[in-house]
Structures are given as structure tokens and as C-alpha cells.
Protein backbone atom coordinates (compact mmCIF):
# COMPACT_ATOMS: atom_id res chain seq x y z
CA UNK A 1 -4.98 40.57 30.63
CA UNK A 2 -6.83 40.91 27.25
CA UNK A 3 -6.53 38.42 24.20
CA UNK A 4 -6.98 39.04 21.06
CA UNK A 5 -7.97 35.91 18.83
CA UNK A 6 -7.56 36.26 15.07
CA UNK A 7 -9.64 33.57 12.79
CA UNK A 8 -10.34 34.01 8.91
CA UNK A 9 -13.78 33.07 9.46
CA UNK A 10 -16.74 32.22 11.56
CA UNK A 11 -17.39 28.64 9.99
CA UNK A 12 -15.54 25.66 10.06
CA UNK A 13 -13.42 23.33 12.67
CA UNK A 14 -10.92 25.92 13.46
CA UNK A 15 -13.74 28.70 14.21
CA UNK A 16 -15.20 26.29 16.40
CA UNK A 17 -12.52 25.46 18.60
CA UNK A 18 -11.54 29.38 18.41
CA UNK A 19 -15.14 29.76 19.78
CA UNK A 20 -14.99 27.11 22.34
CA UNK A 21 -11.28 28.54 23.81
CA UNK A 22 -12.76 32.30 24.10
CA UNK A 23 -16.36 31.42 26.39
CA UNK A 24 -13.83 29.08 28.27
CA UNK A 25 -11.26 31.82 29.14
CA UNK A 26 -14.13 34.28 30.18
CA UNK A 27 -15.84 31.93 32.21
CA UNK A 28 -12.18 31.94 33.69
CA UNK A 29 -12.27 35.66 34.18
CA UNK A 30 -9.86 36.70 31.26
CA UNK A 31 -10.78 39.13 28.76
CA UNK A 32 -10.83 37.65 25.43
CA UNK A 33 -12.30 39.00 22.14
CA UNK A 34 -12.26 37.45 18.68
CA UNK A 35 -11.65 39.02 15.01
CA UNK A 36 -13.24 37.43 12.07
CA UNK A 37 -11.53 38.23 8.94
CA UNK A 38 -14.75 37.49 6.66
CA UNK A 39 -17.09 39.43 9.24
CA UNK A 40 -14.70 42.54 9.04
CA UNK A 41 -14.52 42.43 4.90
CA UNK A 42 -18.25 42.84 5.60
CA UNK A 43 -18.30 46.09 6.80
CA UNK A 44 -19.49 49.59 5.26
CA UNK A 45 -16.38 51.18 5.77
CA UNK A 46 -13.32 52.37 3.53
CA UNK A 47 -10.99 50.40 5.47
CA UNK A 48 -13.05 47.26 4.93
CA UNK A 49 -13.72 47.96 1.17
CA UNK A 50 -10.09 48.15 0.45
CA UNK A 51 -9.25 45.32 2.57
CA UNK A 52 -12.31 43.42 0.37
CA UNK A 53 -10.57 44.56 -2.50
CA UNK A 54 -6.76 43.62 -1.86
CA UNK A 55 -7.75 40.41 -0.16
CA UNK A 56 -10.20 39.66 -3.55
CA UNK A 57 -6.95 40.13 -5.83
CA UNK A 58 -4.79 38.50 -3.74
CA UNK A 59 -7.08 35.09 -4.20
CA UNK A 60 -7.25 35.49 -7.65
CA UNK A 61 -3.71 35.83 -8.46
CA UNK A 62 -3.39 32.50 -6.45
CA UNK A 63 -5.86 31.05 -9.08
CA UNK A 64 -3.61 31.72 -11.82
CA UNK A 65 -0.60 31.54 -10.23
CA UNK A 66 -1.26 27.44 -9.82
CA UNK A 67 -3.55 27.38 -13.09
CA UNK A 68 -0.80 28.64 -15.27
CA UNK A 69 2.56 28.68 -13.76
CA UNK A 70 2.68 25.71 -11.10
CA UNK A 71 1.57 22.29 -11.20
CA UNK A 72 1.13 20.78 -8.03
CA UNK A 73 0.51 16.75 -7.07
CA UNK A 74 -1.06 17.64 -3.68
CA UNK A 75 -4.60 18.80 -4.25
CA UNK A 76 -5.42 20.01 -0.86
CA UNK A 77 -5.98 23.77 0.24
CA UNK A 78 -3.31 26.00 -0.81
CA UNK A 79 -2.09 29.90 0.94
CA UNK A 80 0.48 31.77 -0.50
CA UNK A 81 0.04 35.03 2.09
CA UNK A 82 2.11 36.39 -0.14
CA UNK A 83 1.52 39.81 0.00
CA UNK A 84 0.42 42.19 2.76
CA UNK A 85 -4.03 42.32 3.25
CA UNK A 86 -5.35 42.99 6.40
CA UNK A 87 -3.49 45.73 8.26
CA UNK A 88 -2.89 44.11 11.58
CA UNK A 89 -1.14 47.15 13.26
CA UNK A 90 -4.79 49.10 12.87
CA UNK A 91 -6.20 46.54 14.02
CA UNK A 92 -4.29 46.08 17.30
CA UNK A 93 -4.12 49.81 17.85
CA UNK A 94 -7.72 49.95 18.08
CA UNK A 95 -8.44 46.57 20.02
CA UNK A 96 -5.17 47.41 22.54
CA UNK A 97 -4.72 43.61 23.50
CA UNK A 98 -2.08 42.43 25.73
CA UNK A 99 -1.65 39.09 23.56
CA UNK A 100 -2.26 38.37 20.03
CA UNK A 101 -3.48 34.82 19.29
CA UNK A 102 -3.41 33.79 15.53
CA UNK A 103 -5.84 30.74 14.79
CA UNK A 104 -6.38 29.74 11.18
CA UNK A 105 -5.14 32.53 9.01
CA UNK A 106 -4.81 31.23 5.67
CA UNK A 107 -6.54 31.99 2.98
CA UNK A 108 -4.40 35.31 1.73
CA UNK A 109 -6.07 36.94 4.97
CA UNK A 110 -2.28 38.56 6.39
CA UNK A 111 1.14 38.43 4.56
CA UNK A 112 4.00 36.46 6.33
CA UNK A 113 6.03 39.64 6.74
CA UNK A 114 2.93 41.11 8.55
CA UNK A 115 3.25 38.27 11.08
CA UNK A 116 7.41 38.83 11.36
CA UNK A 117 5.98 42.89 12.16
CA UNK A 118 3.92 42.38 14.79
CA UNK A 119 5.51 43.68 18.04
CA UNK A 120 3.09 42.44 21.01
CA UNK A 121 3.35 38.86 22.34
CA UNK A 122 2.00 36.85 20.11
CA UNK A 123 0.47 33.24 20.42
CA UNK A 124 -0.42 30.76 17.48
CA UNK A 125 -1.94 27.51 17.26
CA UNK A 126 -1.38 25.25 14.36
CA UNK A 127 -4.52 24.32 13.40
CA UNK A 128 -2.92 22.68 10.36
CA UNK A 129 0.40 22.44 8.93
CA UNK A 130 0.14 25.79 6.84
CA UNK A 131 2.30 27.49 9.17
CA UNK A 132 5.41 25.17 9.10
CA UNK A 133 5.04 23.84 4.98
CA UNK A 134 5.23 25.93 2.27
CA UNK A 135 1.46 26.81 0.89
CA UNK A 136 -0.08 23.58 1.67
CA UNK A 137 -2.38 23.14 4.25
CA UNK A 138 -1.45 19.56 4.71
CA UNK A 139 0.99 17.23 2.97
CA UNK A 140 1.33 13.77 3.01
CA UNK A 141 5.61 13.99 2.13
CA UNK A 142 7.79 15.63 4.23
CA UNK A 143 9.44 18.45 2.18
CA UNK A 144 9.43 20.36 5.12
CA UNK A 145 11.60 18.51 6.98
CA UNK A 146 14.91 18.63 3.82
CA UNK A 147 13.84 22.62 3.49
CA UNK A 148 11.99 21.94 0.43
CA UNK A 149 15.20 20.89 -1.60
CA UNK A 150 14.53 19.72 -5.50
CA UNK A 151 15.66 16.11 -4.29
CA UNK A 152 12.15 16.52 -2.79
CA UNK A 153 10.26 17.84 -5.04
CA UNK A 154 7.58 15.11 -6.58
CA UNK A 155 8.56 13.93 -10.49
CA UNK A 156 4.58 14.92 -10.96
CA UNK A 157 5.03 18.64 -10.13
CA UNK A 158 6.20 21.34 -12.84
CA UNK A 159 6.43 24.95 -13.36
CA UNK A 160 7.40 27.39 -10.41
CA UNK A 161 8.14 25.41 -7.14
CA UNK A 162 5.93 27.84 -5.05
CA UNK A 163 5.71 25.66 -1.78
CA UNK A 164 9.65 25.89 -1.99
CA UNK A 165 9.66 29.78 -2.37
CA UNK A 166 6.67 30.06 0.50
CA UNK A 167 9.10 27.79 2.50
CA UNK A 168 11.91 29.93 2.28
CA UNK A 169 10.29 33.33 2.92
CA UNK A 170 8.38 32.03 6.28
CA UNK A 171 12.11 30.67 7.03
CA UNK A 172 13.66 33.78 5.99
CA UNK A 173 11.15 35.88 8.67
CA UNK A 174 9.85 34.07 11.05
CA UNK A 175 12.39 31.66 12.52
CA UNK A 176 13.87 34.09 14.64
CA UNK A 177 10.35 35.33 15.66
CA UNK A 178 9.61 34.84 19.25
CA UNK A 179 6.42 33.08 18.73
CA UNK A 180 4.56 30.74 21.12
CA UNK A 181 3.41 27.88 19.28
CA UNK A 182 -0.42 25.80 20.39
CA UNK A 183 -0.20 22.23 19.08
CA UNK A 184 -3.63 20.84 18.93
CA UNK A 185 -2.38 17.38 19.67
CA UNK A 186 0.33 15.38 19.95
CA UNK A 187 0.23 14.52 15.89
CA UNK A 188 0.77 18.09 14.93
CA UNK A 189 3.25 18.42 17.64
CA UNK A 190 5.45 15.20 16.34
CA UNK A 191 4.97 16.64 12.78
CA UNK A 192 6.41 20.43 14.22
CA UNK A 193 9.64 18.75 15.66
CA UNK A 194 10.68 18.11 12.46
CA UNK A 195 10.53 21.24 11.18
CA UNK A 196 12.87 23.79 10.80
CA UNK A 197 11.32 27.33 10.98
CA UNK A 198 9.95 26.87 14.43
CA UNK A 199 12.64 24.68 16.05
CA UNK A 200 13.55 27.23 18.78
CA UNK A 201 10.29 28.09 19.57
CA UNK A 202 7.91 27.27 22.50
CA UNK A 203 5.60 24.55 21.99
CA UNK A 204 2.94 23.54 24.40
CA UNK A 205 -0.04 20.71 23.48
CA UNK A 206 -3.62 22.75 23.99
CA UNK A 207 -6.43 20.22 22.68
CA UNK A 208 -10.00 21.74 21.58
CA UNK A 209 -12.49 21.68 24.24
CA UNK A 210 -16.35 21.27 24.31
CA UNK A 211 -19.07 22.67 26.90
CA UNK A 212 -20.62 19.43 28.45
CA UNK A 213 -23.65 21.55 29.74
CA UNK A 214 -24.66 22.44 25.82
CA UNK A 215 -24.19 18.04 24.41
CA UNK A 216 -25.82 15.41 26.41
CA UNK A 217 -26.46 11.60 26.21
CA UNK A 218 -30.02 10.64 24.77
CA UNK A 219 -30.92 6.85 25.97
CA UNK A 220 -32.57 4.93 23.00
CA UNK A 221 -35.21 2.59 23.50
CA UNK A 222 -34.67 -0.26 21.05
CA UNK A 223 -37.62 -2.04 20.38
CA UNK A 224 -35.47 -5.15 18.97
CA UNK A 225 -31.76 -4.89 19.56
CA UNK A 226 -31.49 -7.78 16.21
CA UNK A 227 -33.65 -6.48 13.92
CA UNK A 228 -32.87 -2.91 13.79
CA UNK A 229 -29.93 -1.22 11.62
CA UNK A 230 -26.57 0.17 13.33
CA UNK A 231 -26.03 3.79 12.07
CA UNK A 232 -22.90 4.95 11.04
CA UNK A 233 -22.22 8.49 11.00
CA UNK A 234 -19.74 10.37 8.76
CA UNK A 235 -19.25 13.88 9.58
CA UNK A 236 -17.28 16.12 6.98
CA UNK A 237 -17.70 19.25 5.70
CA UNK A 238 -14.89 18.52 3.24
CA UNK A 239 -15.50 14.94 2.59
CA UNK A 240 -14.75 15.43 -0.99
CA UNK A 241 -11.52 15.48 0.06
CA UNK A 242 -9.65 12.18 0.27
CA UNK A 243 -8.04 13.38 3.63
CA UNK A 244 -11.45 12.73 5.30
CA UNK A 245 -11.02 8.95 3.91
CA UNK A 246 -14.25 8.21 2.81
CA UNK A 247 -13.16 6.03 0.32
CA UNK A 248 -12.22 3.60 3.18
CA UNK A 249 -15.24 3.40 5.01
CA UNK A 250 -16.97 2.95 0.95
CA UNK A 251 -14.51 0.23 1.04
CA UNK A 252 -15.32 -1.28 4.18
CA UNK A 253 -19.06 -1.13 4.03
CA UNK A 254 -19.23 -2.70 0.20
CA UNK A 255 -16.79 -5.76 0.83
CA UNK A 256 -16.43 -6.59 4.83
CA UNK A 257 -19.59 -5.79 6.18
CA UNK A 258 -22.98 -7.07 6.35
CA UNK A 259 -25.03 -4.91 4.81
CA UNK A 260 -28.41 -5.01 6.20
CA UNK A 261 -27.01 -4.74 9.42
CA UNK A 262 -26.42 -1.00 8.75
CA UNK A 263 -27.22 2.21 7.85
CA UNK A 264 -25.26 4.89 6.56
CA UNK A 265 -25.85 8.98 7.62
CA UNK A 266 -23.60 11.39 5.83
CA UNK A 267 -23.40 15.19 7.08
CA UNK A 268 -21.50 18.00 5.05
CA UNK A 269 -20.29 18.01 1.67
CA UNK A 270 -21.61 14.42 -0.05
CA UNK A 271 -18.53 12.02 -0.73
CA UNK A 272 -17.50 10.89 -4.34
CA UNK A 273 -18.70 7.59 -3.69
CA UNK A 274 -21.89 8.32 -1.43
CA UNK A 275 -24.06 7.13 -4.55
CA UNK A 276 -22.52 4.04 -4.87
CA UNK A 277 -23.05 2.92 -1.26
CA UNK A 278 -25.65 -0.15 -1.99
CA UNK A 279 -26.19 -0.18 1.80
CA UNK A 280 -29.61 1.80 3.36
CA UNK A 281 -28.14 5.18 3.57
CA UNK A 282 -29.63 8.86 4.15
CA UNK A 283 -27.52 12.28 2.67
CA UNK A 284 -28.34 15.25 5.13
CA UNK A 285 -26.21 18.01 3.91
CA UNK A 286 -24.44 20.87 5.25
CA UNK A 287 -25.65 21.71 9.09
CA UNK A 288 -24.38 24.73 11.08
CA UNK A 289 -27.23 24.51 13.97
CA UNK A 290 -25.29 22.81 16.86
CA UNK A 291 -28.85 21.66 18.25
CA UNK A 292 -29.63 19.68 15.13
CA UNK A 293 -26.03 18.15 15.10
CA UNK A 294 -27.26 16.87 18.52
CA UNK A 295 -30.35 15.19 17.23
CA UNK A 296 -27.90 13.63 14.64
CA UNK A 297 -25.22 11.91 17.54
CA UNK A 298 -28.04 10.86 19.56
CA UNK A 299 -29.88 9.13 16.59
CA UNK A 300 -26.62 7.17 15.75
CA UNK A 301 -25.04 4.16 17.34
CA UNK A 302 -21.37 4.75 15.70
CA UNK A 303 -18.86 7.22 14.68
CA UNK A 304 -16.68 6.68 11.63
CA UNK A 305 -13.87 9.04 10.97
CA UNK A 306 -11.44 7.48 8.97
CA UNK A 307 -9.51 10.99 8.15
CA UNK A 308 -5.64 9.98 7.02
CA UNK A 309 -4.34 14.09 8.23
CA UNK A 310 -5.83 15.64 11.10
CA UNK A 311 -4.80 18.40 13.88
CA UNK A 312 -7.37 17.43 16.37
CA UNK A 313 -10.87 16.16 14.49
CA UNK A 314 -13.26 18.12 17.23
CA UNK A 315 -16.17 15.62 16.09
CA UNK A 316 -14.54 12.90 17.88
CA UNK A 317 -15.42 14.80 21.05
CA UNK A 318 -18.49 15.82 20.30
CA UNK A 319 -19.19 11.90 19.21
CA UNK A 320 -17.74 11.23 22.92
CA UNK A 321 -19.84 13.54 24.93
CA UNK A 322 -23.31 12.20 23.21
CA UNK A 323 -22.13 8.50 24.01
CA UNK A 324 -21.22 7.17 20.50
CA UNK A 325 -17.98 4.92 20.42
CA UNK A 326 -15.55 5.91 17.14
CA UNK A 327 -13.57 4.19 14.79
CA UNK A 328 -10.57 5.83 13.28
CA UNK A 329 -7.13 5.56 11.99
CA UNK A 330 -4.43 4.40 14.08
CA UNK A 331 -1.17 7.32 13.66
CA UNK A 332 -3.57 10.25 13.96
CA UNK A 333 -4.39 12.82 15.49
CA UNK A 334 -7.31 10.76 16.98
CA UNK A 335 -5.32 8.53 18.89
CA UNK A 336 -5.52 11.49 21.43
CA UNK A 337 -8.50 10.99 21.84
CA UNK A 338 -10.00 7.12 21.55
CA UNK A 339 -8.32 4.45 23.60
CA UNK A 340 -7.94 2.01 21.84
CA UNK A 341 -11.23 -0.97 22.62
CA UNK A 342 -12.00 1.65 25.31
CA UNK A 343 -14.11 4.05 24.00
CA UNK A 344 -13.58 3.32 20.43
CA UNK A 345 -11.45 1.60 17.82
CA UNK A 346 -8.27 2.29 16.04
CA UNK A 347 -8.02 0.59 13.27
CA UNK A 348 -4.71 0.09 10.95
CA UNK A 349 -3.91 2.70 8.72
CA UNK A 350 -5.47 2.71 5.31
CA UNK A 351 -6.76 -0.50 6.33
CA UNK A 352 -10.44 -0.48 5.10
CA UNK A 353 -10.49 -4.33 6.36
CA UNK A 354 -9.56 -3.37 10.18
CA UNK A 355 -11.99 -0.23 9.74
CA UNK A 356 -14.63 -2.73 9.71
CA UNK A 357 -13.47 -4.90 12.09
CA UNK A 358 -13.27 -1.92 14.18
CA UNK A 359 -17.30 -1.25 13.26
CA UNK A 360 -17.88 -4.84 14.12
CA UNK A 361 -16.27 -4.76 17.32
CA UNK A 362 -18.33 -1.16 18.32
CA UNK A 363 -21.56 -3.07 17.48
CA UNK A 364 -20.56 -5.97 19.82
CA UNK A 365 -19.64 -4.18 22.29
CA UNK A 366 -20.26 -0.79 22.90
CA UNK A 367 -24.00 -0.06 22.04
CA UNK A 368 -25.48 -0.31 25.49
CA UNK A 369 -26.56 2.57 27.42
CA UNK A 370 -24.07 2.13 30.37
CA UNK A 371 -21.31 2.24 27.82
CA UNK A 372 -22.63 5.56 26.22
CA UNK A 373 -22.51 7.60 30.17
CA UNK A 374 -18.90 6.00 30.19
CA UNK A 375 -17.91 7.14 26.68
CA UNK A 376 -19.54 10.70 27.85
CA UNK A 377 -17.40 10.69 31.48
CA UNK A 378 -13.76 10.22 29.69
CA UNK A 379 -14.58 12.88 27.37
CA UNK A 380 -15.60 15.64 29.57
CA UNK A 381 -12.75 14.30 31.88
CA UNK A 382 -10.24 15.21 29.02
CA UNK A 383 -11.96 17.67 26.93
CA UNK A 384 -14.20 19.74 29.36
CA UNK A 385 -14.06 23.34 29.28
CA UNK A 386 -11.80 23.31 32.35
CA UNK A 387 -8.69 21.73 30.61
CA UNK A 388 -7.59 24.79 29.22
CA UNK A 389 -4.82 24.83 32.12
CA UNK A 390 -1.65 24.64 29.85
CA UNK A 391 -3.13 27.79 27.29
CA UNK A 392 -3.75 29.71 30.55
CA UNK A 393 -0.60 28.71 32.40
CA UNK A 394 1.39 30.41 29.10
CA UNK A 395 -0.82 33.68 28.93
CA UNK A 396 0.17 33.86 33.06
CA UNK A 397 3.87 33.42 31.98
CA UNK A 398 3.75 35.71 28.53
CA UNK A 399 2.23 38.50 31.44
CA UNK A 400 4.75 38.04 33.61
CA UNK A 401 7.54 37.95 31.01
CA UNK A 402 8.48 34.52 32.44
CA UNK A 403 9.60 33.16 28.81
């Protein structure tokens, strides 16, 4: 049995779970390769160029398609796949796989009548709600669930209703596609019941996974326990973007906490309100090097992730595995992985009050070192590379043309 995984590119949280899922299934014994739509626009060949090309016209006709003929109130990440790109038939022809597994494909990378084509078993995991929405990534309404009528259309949009029109094609195509459908976590999977394209589809709950051999729990030596400053760490490489919720922990450092009891570490893009954090606080930037990102957990006490919309949030388990209790939002994706006063806090949503009370109670209670090889036994109970038993189970049963 050889899979195929399909990823637009090598960066980001969906590459890394991609990454994660393939050295787990070889360590397993199954063959498993992965495509990279940005590495293959790379290479020096005709096919490539003109794939470079098309995909490079394809994004800017998005550009002015929502500069000049759509106005939309949702400001996150937007995919039309529109119109055909990548050739995906070439592509399988010369890999041969048994199974095709889409990951994050957005992007303009392959049309959604290019996915209704494709004629070998085919897995996909959601890695956001792209597949089941119209062109947005994620959504805060639930237009997806009334079939994108007008009655649920926002009174601040105008122009073209292009998340309606993206709706209906990936309707029109692919809800009669027999498509086996990875939820992430339970979140994603409550949002996909609700939907409408994929309703008759199989659905099984696959979370990312982590290598505990490559993350490990550093003991710190505190000099004096009182004196020195609790680090929070906010991980992001979109915090721009409200969805990460920075604005909440800004919120709940400025008014609820004591200030010179803390220390703030940002990683990834800097947040809007970074600069106006009067609390010590250090800006690191963008860092790829998983080895430095280790020197990072084990230099903090506590995880803040206040994201609103997440699939998974794989930081949260790489938090886990170093030792470091989290706070997050209650109704997320997270939830799957803190217990509640366990190994972290969930604090009310939107609640920049209970965020810190959840910060509070991590200080208080979960800083010592016992705590930390606790935090780091529940998450490589749950999130080792061995639970990858469900995504195996339904390659077995795609091979033996059990479903």
C-alpha cells in the first residue's frame, strides 16, 4: 500500500502535521510519499514553468476579483480553486499511489472539478473549513449550514457573492464524490455535521501527532521561585490575525494581571498590539528550526493560545510534551487537548478576564517540575506517534474495499 500526500507547501501547521503523519506511517511499514505544490513550481522543467505560470494568474485574478468586484466582511484567507492548475492525473500517473491523501490545498493550487476527476481512492483531511465553506478558510457565521442563501449573506458585504458561487460549485461536484473525510478534532468534526456537501461521506477524527523522542522536558533551576518573572509564550505565525486572539491575552495582561509578575515572549508574525504591552516583554520573530522552538518551551513557564477558530492548534502539543501547562478558549478545538485544571486551563470564550484567571491559576499551580513530566506523560499518551490507529485502520479498509 502506497500513499500519496498532497500539501501546497512545506511551511506552516498543516505541513507539519502532513510531515509528522508520513515518518509515522513508515515507521509503521507503509509506503508514504509527500508532494509539495511550492517545491514542484520550483522545478526547471516545462511542466513546472507552466504550472508556475497558470497557478501565478490564477492568484492574481483572485486579487482583483475581491479588490474590484466583491466586498467581503470576513478578512481571513480566501481560495477560489476556481480554475484547473496543477495537473493531478500526471501527477498520479507518475507517482502510481494506491491512495491519494489531500492535506491543505488551497491557495489556487488544484481546481474543484480536478478533485470531482480524480479516480483512485482518495482521502482528505480538513485542515480548515475551506473544503466545506465557500472560499473562506474559516468563518465565524454559518452560511454553510443555509447553503449560502442571501438571507445569510452579511448587510456589510457587496458586489459578487463569490463564497455563494464557490459554495455551489463544490456542492454541484463533490457531494456525490466518494471521499473519506480526516477531521483533525472533534471541533472541525461538529462544524462538518452541519454541512451539506459532505453529509454522506465518511468521517473519522485523526488528531496531529508529535515524535516524543525529538521534544523533551528541561528541569529549571529557579534560584527564587518569588522574585523571578512567569513567561508567557504566544506562538503564531499569523498572529496578525484576530483568529489567533491576541487581543485577549493584550487585554488580560494590561487590566487583570500583575505586571511584574510576568514576562511576555512572542514567536511569529508580531501582534497589532505587541508594542503596547507595558509588561517586560521580548519579540523573537519568525522560527522554522524545531531545535530552537525547543529552547523557547523549555525557557517558558506558560502557554497562552487564546485562538477563537482552530482545527487542531499542534503547539498545544508541542507545549505538552516540553511540560508547559496552557491556557485557551473553552469551545475549541483545544478542548481536545487540555483538561480542563489538569494540564491546563480553559478559560470562557472571549473572556480576557477568565484568560487571566486561567494564567493565575497555571502560576499557582502547575509550575513545579513533577507537574511538567505529568503534563509531558498525557501528551505522548494521546498524541504519540503511535495514535495514528484510526488513519491506518481506514487505509486497511480503503485496500480491502471494505467501505
Amino acid at each position: 500500500m502506497k500513499i500519496l500526500h498532497i500539501n501546497f507547501s512545506k511551511e506552516g501547521g498543516a505541513a507539519i502535521g502532513v510531515k509528522r503523519f508520513h515518518e509515522a506511517l513508515k515507521d509503521q511499514g507503509i509506503k508514504s510519499e509527500i508532494f509539495y505544490f511550492s517545491e514542484y513550481i520550483k522545478k526547471n522543467s516545462i511542466s513546472s514553468l507552466n504550472t508556475l505560470i497558470k497557478w501565478k494568474i490564477q492568484v492574481y485574478l483572485k486579487k482583483i476579483i475581491f479588490k474590484f468586484f466583491t466586498n467581503v466582511n470576513n478578512k481571513e484567507a480566501h481560495s477560489l480553486n476556481y480554475f484547473s492548475v496543477l495537473k493531478i492525473n500526471d501527477i498520479l500517473s507518475e507517482k502510481k499511489p494506491d491512495i491519494l491523501h489531500l492535506h491543505w490545498i488551497g491557495n489556487e493550487m488544484i481546481s474543484i472539478k480536478d478533485i470531482s476527476k480524480i479516480d483512485i481512492p482518495l482521502v482528505w483531511t480538513f485542515h480548515d473549513m475551506w473544503p466545506f465553506c465557500g472560499g473562506e478558510h474559516f468563518t465565524e457565521n454559518n452560511r454553510f449550514t443555509s447553503s449560502y442563501n442571501k438571507l445569510s449573506r452579511s448587510k456589510y458585504e457587496s458586489g459578487i457573492d463569490i463564497n455563494k458561487l464557490l459554495w455551489e460549485k463544490k456542492f454541484k461536484l463533490l457531494s456525490n464524490k466518494k471521499i473519506n473525510i480526516v477531521c483533525p478534532s472533534n471541533w472541525i468534526k461538529k462544524k462538518l455535521d452541519r454541512d451539506k456537501i459532505f453529509k454522506k461521506n465518511i468521517k473519522i477524527i485523526s488528531p496531529y501527532i508529535i515524535d516524543k523522542n525529538k521534544w523533551e522536558v528541561k528541569i529549571k533551576k529557579r534560584k527564587n521561585d518569588r522574585e523571578k518573572k512567569i513567561k508567557i509564550l504566544f506562538i503564531a505565525t499569523s498572529s496578525v490575525n484576530y483568529r489567533k486572539g491576541f487581543p485577549y491575552l493584550y487585554q488580560a495582561i494590561e487590566k487583570y494581571l500583575d505586571k511584574d509578575k510576568y514576562e511576555l515572549i512572542c514567536v511569529g508574525d508580531k501582534p497589532k498590539f505587541f508594542d503596547y504591552i507595558t509588561t517586560k516583554k521580548k519579540y523573537l520573530g519568525y522560527i522554522s528550526n524545531y531545535k530552537q522552538i525547543k529552547k523557547i518551551y523549555s525557557s517558558s513557564d506558560i502557554l497562552v493560545m487564546p485562538s477563537l477558530m482552530e482545527s487542531f492548534g499542534q503547539i498545544y502539543i508541542e507545549a505538552g510534551i516540553c511540560g508547559l501547562p496552557c491556557v485557551a478558549f473553552k469551545n475549541t478545538a483545544a478542548a481536545d487537548i487540555i483538561k480542563h485544571k489538569f494540564n491546563g486551563y480553559l478559560a470562557m470564550f472571549k473572556s480576557s478576564k477568565d484568560l487571566a484567571k486561567g494564567i493565575e491559576w497555571c502560576r499557582s499551580k502547575y509550575l513545579s517540575n513533577s507537574e511538567k513530566k505529568k503534563f509531558r506523560k498525557m501528551t505522548i499518551k494521546n498524541f504519540s506517534n503511535t495514535e495514528i490507529t484510526n488513519l491506518v485502520n481506514l487505509y486497511k479498509k480503503i485496500e480491502n474495499k471494505n467501505i
